[in-house]
C-alpha atoms as a PDB file:
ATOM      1  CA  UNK A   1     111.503 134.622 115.352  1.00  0.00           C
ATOM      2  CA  UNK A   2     111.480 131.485 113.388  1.00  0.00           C
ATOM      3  CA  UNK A   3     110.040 131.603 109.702  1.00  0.00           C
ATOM      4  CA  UNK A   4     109.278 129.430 106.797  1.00  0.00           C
ATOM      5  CA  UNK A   5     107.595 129.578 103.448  1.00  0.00           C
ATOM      6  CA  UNK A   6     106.494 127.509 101.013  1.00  0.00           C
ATOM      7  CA  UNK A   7     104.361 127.182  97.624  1.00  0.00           C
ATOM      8  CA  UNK A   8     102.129 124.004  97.020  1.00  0.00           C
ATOM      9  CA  UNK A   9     100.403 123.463  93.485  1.00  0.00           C
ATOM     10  CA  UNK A  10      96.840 121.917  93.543  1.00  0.00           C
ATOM     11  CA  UNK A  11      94.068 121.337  90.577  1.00  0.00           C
ATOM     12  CA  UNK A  12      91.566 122.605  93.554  1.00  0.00           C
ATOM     13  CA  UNK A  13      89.852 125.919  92.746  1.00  0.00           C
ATOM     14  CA  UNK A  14      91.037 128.633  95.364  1.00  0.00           C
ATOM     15  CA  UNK A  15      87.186 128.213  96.529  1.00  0.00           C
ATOM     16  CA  UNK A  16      88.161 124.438  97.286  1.00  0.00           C
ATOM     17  CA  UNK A  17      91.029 125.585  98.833  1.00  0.00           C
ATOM     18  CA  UNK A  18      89.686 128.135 100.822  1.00  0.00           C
ATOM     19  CA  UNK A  19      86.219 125.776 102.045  1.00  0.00           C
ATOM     20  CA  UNK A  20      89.102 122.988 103.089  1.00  0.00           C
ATOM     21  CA  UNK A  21      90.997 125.331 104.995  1.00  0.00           C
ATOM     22  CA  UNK A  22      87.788 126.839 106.734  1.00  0.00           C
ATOM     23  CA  UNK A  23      86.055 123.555 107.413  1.00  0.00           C
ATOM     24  CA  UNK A  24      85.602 123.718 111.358  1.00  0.00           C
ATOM     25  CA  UNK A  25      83.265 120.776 110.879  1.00  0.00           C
ATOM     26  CA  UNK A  26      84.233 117.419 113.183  1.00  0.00           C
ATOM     27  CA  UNK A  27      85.829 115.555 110.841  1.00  0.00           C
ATOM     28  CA  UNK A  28      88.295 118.000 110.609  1.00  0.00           C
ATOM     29  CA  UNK A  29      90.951 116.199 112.692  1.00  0.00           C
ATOM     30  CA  UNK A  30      90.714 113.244 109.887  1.00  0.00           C
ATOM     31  CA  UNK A  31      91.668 115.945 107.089  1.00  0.00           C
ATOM     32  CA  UNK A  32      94.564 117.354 108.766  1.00  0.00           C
ATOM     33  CA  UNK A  33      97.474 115.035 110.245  1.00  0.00           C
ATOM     34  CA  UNK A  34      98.500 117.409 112.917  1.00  0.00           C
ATOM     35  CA  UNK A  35      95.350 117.838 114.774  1.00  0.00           C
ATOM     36  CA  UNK A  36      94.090 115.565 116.822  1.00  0.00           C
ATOM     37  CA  UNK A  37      90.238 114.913 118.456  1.00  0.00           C
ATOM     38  CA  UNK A  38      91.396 115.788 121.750  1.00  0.00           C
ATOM     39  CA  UNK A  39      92.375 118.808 121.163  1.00  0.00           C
ATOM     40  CA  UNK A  40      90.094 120.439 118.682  1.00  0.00           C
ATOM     41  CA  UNK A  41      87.365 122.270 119.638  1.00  0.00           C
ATOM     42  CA  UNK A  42      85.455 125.079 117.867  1.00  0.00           C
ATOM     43  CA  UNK A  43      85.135 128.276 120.046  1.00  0.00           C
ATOM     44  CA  UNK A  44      83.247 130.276 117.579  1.00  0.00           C
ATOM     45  CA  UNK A  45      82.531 130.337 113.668  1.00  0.00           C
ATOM     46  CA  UNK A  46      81.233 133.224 111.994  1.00  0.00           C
ATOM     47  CA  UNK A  47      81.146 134.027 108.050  1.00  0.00           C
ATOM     48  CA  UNK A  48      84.546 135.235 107.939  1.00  0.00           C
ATOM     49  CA  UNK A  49      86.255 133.976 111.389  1.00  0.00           C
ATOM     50  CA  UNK A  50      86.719 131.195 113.848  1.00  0.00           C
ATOM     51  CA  UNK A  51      88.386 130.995 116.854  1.00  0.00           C
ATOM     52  CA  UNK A  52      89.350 127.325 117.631  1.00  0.00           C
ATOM     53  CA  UNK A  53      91.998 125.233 119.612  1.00  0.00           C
ATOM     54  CA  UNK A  54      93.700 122.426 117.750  1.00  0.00           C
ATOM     55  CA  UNK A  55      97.006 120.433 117.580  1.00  0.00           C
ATOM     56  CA  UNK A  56      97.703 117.399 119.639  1.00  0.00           C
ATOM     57  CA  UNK A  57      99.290 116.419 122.886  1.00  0.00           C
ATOM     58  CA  UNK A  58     102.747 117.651 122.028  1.00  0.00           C
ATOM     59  CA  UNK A  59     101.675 120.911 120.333  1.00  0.00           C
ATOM     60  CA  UNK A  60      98.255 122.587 120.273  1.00  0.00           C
ATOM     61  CA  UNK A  61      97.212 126.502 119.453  1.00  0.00           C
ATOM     62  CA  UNK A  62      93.935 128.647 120.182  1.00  0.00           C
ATOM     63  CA  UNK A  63      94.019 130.303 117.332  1.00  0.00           C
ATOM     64  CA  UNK A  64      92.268 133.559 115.222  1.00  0.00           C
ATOM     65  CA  UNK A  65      91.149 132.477 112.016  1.00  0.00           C
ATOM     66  CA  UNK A  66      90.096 135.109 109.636  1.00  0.00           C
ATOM     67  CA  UNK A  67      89.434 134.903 105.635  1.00  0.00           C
ATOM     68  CA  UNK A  68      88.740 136.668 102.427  1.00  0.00           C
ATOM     69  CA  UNK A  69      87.886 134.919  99.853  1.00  0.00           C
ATOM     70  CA  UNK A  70      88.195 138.193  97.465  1.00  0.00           C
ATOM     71  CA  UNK A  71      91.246 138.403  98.098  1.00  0.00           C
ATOM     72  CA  UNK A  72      91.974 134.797  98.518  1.00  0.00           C
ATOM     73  CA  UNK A  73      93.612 134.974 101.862  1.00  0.00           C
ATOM     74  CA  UNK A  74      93.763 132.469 105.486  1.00  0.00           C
ATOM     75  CA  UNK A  75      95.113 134.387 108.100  1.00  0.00           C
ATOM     76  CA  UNK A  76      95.537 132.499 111.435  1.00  0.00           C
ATOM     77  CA  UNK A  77      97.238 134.435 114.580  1.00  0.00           C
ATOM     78  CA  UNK A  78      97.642 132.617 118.010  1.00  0.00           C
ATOM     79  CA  UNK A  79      95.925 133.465 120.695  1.00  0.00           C
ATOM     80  CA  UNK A  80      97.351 130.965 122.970  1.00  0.00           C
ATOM     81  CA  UNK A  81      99.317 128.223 123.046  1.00  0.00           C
ATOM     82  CA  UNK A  82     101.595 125.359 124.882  1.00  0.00           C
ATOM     83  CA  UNK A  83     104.915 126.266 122.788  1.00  0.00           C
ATOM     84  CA  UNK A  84     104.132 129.249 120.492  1.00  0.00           C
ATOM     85  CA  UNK A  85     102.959 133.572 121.563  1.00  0.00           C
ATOM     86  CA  UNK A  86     101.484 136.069 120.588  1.00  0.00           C
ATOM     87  CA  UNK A  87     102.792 137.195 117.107  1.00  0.00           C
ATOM     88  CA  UNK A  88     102.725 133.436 115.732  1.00  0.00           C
ATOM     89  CA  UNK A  89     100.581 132.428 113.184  1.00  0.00           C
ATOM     90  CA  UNK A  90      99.969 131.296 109.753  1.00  0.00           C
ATOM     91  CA  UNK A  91      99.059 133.427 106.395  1.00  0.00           C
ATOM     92  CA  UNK A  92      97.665 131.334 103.135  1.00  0.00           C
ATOM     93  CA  UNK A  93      97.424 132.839  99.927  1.00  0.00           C
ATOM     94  CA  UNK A  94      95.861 131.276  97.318  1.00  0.00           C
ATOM     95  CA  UNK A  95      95.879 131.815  93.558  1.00  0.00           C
ATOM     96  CA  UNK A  96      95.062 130.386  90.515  1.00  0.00           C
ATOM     97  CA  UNK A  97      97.045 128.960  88.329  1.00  0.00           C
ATOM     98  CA  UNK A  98      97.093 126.383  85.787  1.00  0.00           C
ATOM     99  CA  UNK A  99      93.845 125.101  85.942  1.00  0.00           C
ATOM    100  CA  UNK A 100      94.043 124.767  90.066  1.00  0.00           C
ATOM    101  CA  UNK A 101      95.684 127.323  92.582  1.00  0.00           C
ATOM    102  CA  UNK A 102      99.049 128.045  94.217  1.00  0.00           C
ATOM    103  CA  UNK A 103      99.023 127.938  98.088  1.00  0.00           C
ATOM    104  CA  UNK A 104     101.660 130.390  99.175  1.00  0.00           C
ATOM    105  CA  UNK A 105     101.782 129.400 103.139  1.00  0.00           C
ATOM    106  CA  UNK A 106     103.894 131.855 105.720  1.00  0.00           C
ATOM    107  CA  UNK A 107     104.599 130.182 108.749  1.00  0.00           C
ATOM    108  CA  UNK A 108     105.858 132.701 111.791  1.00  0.00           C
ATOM    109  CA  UNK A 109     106.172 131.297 115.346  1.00  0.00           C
ATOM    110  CA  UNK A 110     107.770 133.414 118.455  1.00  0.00           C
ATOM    111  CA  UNK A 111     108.305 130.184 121.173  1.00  0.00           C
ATOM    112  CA  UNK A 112     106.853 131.257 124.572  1.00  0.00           C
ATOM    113  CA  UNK A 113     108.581 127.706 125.941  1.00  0.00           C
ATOM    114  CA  UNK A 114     111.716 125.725 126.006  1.00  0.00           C
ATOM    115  CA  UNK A 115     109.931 123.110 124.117  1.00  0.00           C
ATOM    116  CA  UNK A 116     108.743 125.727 121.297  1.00  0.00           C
ATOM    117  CA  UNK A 117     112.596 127.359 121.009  1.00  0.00           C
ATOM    118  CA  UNK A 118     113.845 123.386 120.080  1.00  0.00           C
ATOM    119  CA  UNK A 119     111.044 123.231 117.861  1.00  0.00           C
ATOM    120  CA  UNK A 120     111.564 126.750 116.925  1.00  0.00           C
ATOM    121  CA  UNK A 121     115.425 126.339 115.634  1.00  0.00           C
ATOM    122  CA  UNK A 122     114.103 123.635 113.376  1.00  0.00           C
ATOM    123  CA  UNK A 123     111.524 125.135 111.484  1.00  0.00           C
ATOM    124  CA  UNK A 124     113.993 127.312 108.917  1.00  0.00           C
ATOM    125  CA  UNK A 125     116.250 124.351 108.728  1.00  0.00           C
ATOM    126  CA  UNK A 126     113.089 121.605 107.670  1.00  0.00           C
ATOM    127  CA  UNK A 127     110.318 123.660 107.939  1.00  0.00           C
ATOM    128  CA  UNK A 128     109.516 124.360 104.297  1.00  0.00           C
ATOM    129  CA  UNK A 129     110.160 120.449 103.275  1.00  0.00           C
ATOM    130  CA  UNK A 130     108.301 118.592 106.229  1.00  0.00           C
ATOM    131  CA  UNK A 131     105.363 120.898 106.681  1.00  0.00           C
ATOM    132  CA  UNK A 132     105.171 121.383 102.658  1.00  0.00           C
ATOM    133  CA  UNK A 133     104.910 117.710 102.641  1.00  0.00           C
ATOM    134  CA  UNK A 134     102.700 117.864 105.010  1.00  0.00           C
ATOM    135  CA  UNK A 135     100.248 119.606 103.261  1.00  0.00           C
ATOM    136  CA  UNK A 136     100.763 118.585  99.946  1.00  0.00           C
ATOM    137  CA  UNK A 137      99.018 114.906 101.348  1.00  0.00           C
ATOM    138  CA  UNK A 138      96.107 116.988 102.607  1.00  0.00           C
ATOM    139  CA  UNK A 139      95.797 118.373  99.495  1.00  0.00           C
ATOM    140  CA  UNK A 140      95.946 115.314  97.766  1.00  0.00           C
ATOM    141  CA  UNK A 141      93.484 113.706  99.803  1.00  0.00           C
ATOM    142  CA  UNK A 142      91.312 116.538  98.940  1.00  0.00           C
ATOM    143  CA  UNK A 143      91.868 116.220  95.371  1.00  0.00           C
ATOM    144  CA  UNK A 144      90.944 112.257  95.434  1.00  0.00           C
ATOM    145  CA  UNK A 145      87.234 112.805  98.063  1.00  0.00           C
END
């Protein structure tokens, strides 16, 4: 099973952190590079929880989204998908630190296609640089609204 990890600084408050990670709202697809209008669609958004399909043509994911901001915590598990199961999913933590937070982001996928096993092999080898990349520009973005 395919796993990367990474740690991304940020002068946003964890709260900032937390509200851009949890913003279901439709301009969401212009915050975040790898989704896509198409393919985003809000299933349902409670307090604490959203389930919602997003990606693009060559990868999307109905996913779980659940969050504490106690704790300071983003877990997302897959529900379904065209390249990733069951067991795949994200986990954000978020602290503070230096006058902004640390985003600690787990990345776990378990391929249920061809397609997702090519992708799959990939993500220790680059996974931590591209998708750390990735969203260090959303973050910046963020940073600059």
């Amino acid at each position: 099973m395919p796993k990367t990890q990474f740690t991304v600084h940020t002068t946003l408050s964890p709260s900032e952190v937390l509200g851009l990670l949890t913003d279901f709202g439709p301009d969401r697809p212009e915050k975040w590079p790898s989704i896509d209008a198409a393919h985003f669609t809000v299933h349902e958004l409670g307090a604490t929880t959203a389930d919602v399909t997003e990606g693009t043509s060559m990868g999307w994911e109905r996913s779980h989204y659940a969050w504490d901001s106690a704790a300071g915590t983003v877990k997302v598990d897959t529900v379904e998908s065209n390249l990733w199961g069951p067991g795949s999913g994200w986990l954000y933590e978020l602290k503070p630190a230096d006058g902004g937070t640390d985003v600690h982001v787990v990345l776990t996928r378990k391929a249920s296609s061809l397609k997702g096993r090519l992708i799959g092999a990939l993500i220790p080898v680059v996974g931590a640089s591209a998708l750390g990349k990735q969203f260090t520009s959303v973050l910046r973005k963020a940073e600059a609204a």
